[in-house]
Protein backbone atom coordinates (compact mmCIF):
# COMPACT_ATOMS: atom_id res chain seq x y z
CA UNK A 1 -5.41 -50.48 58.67
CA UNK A 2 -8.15 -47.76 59.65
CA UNK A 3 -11.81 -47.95 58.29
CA UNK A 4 -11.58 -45.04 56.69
CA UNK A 5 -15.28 -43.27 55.77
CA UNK A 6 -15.26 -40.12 52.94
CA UNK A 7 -18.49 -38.29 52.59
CA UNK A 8 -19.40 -35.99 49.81
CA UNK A 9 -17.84 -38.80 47.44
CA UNK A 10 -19.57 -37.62 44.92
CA UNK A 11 -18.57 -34.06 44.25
CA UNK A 12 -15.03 -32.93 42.79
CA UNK A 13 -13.31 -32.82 46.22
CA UNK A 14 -14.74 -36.44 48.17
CA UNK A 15 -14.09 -37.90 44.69
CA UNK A 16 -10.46 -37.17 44.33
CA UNK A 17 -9.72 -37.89 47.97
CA UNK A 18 -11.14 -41.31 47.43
CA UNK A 19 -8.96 -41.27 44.53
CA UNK A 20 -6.13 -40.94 46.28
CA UNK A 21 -6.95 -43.32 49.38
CA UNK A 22 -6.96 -46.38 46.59
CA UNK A 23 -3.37 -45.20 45.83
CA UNK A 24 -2.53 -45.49 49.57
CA UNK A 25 -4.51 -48.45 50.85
CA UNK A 26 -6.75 -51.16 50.10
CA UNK A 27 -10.25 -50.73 48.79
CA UNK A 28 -11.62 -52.80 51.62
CA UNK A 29 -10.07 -50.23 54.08
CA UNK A 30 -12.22 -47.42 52.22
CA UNK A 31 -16.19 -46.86 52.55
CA UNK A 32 -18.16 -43.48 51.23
CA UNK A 33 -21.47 -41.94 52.29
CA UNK A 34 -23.88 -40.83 49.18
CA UNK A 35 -26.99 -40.16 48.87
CA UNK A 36 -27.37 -41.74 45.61
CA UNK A 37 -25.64 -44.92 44.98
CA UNK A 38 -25.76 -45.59 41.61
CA UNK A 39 -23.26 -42.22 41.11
CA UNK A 40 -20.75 -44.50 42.49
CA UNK A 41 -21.04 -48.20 40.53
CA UNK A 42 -17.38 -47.37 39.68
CA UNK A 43 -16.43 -47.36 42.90
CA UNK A 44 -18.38 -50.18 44.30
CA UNK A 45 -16.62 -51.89 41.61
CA UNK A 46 -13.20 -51.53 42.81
CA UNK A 47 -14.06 -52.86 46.47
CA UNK A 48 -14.73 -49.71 48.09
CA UNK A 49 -17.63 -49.57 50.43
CA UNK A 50 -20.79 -47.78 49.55
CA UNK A 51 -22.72 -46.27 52.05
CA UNK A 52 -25.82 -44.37 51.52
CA UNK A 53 -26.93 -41.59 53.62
CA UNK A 54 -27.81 -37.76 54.34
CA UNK A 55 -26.54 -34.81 56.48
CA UNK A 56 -30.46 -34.35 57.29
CA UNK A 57 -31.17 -37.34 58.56
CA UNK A 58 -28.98 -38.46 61.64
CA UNK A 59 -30.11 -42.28 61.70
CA UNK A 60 -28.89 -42.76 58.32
CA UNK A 61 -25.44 -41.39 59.37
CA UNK A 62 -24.96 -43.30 62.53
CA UNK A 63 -25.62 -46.36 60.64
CA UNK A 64 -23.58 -45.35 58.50
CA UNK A 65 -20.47 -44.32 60.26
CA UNK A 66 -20.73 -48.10 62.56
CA UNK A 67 -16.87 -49.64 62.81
CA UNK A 68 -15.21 -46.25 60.97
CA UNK A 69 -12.25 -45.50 62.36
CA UNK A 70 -11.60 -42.13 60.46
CA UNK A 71 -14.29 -39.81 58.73
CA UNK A 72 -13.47 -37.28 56.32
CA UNK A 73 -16.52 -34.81 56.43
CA UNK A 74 -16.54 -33.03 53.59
CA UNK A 75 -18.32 -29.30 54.43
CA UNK A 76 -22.35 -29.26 52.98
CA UNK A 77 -23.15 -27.58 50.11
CA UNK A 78 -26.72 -26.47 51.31
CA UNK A 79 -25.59 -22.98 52.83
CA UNK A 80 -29.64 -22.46 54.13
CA UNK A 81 -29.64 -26.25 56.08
CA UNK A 82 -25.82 -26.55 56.90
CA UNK A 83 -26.00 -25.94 60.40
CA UNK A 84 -28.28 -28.36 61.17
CA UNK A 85 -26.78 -31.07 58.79
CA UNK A 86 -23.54 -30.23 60.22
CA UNK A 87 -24.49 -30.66 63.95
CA UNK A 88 -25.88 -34.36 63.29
CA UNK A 89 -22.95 -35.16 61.35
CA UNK A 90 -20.72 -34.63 64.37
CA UNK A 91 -23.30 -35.88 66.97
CA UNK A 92 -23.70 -39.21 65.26
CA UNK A 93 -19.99 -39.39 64.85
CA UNK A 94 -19.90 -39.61 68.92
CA UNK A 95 -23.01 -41.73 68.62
CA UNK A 96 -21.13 -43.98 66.58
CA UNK A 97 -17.86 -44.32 68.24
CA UNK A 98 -16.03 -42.84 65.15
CA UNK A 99 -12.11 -42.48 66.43
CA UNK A 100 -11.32 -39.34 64.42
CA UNK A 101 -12.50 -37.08 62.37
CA UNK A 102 -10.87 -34.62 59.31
CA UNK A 103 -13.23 -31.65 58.56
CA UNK A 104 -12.79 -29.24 55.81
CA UNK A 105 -13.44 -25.93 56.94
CA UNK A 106 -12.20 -22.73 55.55
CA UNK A 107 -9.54 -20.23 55.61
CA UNK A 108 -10.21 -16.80 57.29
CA UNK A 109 -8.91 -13.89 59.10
CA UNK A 110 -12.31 -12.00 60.34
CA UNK A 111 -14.91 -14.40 62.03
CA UNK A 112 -17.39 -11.72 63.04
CA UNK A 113 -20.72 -11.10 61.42
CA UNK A 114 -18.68 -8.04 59.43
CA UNK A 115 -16.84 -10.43 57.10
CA UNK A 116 -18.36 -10.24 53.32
CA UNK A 117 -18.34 -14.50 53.17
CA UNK A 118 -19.96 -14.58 56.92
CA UNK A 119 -22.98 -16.33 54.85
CA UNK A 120 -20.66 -19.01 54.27
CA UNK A 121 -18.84 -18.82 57.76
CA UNK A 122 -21.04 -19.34 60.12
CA UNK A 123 -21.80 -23.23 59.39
CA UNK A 124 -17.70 -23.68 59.82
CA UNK A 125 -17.33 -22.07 62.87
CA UNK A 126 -19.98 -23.82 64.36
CA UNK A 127 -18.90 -27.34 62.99
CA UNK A 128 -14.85 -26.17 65.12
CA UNK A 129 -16.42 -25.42 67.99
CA UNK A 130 -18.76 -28.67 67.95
CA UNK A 131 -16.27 -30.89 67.22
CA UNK A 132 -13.84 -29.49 69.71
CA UNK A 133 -16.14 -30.07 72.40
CA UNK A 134 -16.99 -33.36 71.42
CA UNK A 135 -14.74 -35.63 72.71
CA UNK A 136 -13.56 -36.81 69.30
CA UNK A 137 -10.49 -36.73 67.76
CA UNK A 138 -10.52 -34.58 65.07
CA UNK A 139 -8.13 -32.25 62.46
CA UNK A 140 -9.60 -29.34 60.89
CA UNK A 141 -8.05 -28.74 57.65
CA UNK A 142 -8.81 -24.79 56.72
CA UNK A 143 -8.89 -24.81 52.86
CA UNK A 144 -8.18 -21.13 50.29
CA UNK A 145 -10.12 -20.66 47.84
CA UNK A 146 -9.44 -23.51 45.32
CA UNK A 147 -7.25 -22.25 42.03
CA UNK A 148 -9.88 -24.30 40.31
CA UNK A 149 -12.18 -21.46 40.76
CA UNK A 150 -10.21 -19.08 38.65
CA UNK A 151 -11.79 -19.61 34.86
CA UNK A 152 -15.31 -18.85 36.41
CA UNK A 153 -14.07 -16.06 38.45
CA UNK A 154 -12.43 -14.13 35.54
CA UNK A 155 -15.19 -15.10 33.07
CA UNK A 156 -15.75 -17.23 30.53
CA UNK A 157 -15.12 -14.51 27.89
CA UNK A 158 -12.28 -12.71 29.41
CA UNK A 159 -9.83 -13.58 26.09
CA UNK A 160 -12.71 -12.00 24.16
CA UNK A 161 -13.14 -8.58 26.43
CA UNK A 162 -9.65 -8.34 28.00
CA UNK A 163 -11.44 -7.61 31.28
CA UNK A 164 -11.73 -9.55 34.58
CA UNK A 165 -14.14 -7.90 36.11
CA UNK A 166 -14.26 -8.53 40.15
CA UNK A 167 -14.56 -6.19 43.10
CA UNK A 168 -11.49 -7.33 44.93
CA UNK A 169 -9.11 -4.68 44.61
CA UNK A 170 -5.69 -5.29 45.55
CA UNK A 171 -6.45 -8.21 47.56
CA UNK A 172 -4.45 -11.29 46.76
CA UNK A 173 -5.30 -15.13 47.59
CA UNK A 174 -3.17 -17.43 48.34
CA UNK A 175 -4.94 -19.98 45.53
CA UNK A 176 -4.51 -23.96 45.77
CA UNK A 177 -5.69 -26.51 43.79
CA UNK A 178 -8.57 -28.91 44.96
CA UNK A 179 -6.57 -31.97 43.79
CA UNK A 180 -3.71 -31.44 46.06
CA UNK A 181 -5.67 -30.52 49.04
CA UNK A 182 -7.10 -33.37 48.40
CA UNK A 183 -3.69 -35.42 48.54
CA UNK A 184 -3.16 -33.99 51.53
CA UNK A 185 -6.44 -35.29 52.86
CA UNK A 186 -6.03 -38.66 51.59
CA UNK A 187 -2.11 -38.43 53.56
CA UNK A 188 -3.54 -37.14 56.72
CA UNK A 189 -6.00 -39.96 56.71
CA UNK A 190 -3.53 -42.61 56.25
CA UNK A 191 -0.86 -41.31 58.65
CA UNK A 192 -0.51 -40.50 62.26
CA UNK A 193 0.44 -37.18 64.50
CA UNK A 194 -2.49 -35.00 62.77
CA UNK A 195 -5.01 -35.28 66.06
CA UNK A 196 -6.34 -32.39 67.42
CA UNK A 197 -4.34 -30.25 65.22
CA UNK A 198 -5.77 -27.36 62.65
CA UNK A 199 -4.22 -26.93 59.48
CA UNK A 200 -3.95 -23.91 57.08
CA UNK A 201 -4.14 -25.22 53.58
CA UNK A 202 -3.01 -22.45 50.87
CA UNK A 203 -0.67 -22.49 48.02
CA UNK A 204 2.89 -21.05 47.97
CA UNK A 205 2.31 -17.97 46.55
CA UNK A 206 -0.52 -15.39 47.02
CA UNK A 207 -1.81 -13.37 43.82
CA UNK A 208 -4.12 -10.64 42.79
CA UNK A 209 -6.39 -10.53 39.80
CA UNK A 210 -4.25 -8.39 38.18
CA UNK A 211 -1.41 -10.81 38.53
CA UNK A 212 -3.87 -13.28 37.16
CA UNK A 213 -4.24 -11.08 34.88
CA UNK A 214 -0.41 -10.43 33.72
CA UNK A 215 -0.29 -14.45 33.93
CA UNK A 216 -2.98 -15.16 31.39
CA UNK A 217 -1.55 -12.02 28.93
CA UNK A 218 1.59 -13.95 28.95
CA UNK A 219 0.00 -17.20 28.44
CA UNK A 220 -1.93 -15.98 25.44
CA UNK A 221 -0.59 -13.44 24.16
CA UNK A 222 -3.54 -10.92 24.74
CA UNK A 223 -3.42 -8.04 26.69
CA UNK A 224 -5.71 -8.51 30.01
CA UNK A 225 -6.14 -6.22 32.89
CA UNK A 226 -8.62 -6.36 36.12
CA UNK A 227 -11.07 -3.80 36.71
CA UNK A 228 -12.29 -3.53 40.41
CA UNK A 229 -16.04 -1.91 40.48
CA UNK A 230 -17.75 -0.84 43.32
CA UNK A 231 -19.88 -3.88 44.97
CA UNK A 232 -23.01 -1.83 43.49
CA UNK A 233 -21.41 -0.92 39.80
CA UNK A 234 -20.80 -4.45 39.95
CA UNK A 235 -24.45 -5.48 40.96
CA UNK A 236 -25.98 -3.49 38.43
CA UNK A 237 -23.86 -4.25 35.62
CA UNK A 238 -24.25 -8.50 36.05
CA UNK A 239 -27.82 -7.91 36.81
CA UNK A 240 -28.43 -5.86 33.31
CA UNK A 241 -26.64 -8.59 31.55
CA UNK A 242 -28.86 -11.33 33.51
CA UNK A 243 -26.62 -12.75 36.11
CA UNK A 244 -28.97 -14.75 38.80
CA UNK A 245 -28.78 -12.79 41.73
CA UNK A 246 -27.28 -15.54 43.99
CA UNK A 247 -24.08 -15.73 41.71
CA UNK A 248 -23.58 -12.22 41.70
CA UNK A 249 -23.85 -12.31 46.09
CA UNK A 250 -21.24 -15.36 45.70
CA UNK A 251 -19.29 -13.39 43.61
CA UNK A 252 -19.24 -9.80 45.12
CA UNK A 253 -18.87 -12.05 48.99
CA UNK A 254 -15.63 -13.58 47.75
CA UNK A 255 -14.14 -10.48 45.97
CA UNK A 256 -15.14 -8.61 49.23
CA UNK A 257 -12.95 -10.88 51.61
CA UNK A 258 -10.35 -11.13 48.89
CA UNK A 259 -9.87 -7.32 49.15
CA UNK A 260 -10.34 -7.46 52.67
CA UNK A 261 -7.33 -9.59 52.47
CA UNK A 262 -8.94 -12.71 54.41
CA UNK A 263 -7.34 -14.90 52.46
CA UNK A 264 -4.22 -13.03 51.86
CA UNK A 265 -1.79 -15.99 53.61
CA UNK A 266 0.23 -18.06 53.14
CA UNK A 267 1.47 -21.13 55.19
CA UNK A 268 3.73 -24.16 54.69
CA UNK A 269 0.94 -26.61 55.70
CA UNK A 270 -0.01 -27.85 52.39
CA UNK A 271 3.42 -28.41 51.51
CA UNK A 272 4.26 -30.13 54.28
CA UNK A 273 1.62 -32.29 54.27
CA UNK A 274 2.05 -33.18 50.30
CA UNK A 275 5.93 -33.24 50.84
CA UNK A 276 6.45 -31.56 47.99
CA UNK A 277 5.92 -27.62 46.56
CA UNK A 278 2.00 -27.20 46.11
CA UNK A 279 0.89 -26.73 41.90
CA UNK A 280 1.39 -22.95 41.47
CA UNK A 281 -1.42 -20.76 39.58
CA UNK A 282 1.00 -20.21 36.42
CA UNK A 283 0.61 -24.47 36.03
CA UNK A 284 -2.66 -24.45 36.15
CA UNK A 285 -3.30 -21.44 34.11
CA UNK A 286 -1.22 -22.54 31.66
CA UNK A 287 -3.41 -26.02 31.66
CA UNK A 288 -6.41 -24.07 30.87
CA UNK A 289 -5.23 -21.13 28.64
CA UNK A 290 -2.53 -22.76 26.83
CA UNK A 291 -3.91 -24.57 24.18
């Protein structure tokens, strides 16, 4: 079986692929790259390899990624060093000899400087084209926006106000949940016929936040619509009401390419890959508002 090496272990996506991998193979065949190892005693515990390393520093992750087959590189959180982290993370993969490599990148329509996430774009597109001219094996897997994401992006209070409150329009998203593209992960890494391919990974079913809307009114019984401010009503009013000004660029960047339709798509990757129908946002909604 493959050495298989998952980065980002840690955080809720790495974690759950790992999950996943010790449904599909032996612990042995599974190693992951922190940067703090005592997050991961549980792990150790079952067998798995732990490997500790950093995107910023490349000798750590050629050491690291010695005798790994496949490497599932997890995107970096660090938006303002990601290019740089990103770049030694595929270098020392050729360094290393590592056979193939999944990235998670992201799903898009508009990949100039114009698109309202391009803060968050640029690291991806460089990370495809690097790996691409590489050498290496690699799939990229081009995640939505996660349906996990939905609770913070209609508001913690949104039962109490009846509002969600997002400059997105009329766009609609084609929402998944981080668990099964993680499942998918974990089956691409344990199968074959996935090199040099690139994968869209979406849900079934696009919506709009006034569908989410509709969705959580029938879920709880309380009437809830979606207001779409301008970007700078929007600005103003989470600024007044003490917002940190990063959130409210995170959130007025993602309601700008939802309305912009960027990730108004939807493709049969997911499914395929799972081999079953992708968890719909009506599921998960119900998980969280139905109690």
């Amino acid at each position: 079986m493959s050495k298989i090496l998952v980065t980002g272990a840690t955080g809720g996506l790495g974690s759950a692929v790992v999950n996943f991998l010790l449904e599909k193979t032996a612990a042995s065949n599974i190693a992951v790259l922190v940067r703090d190892a005592a997050k991961v005693e549980a792990l150790k515990e079952k067998g798995v390899n732990v490997l500790v390393g950093d995107y910023s520093d490349f000798d750590s992750l050629v050491a690291a990624f010695q005798g790994i087959d496949k490497l599932y590189f997890v995107s970096g959180s660090d938006i303002h060093n990601r290019i740089s982290q990103q770049e030694n993370v595929v270098k020392a993969a050729v360094a290393a000899g590592v056979k193939h490599v999944v990235y998670t990148s992201f799903q898009r329509k508009n990949e100039t400087e114009t698109s309202p996430i391009a803060f968050v774009a640029e690291g991806h597109l460089k990370t495809e084209e690097w790996l691409k001219a590489s050498g290496l094996t690699y799939t990229i897997l081009k995640h939505g926006l996660y349906t996990d994401l939905l609770p913070m992006f209609v508001g913690e209070q949104v039962l109490e106000t009846g509002v969600i409150y997002q400059p997105a329009g009329d766009g609609k998203t084609a929402f998944a949940l981080r668990t099964d593209m993680a499942e998918a992960g974990a089956n691409v890494l344990t199968s074959e016929g996935h090199e040099n391919k690139t994968y869209e990974i979406t849900g079934s079913k696009t919506y709009s936040y006034q569908d989410i809307a509709n969705i959580i009114s029938k879920i709880t019984g309380k009437q809830i619509v979606h207001v779409s401010p301008s970007v700078e009503e929007f600005t103003k009013t989470l600024t007044e009401v003490g917002v940190p000004a990063e959130y409210i660029g995170l959130f007025a960047g993602f309601s700008g390419a939802i309305k912009d339709g960027e990730f108004d798509e939807v493709s049969s990757d997911l499914a395929d890959l799972l081999g079953r129908t992708p968890v719909d946002a009506e599921t998960f909604l119900q998980g969280v508002y139905g109690k």
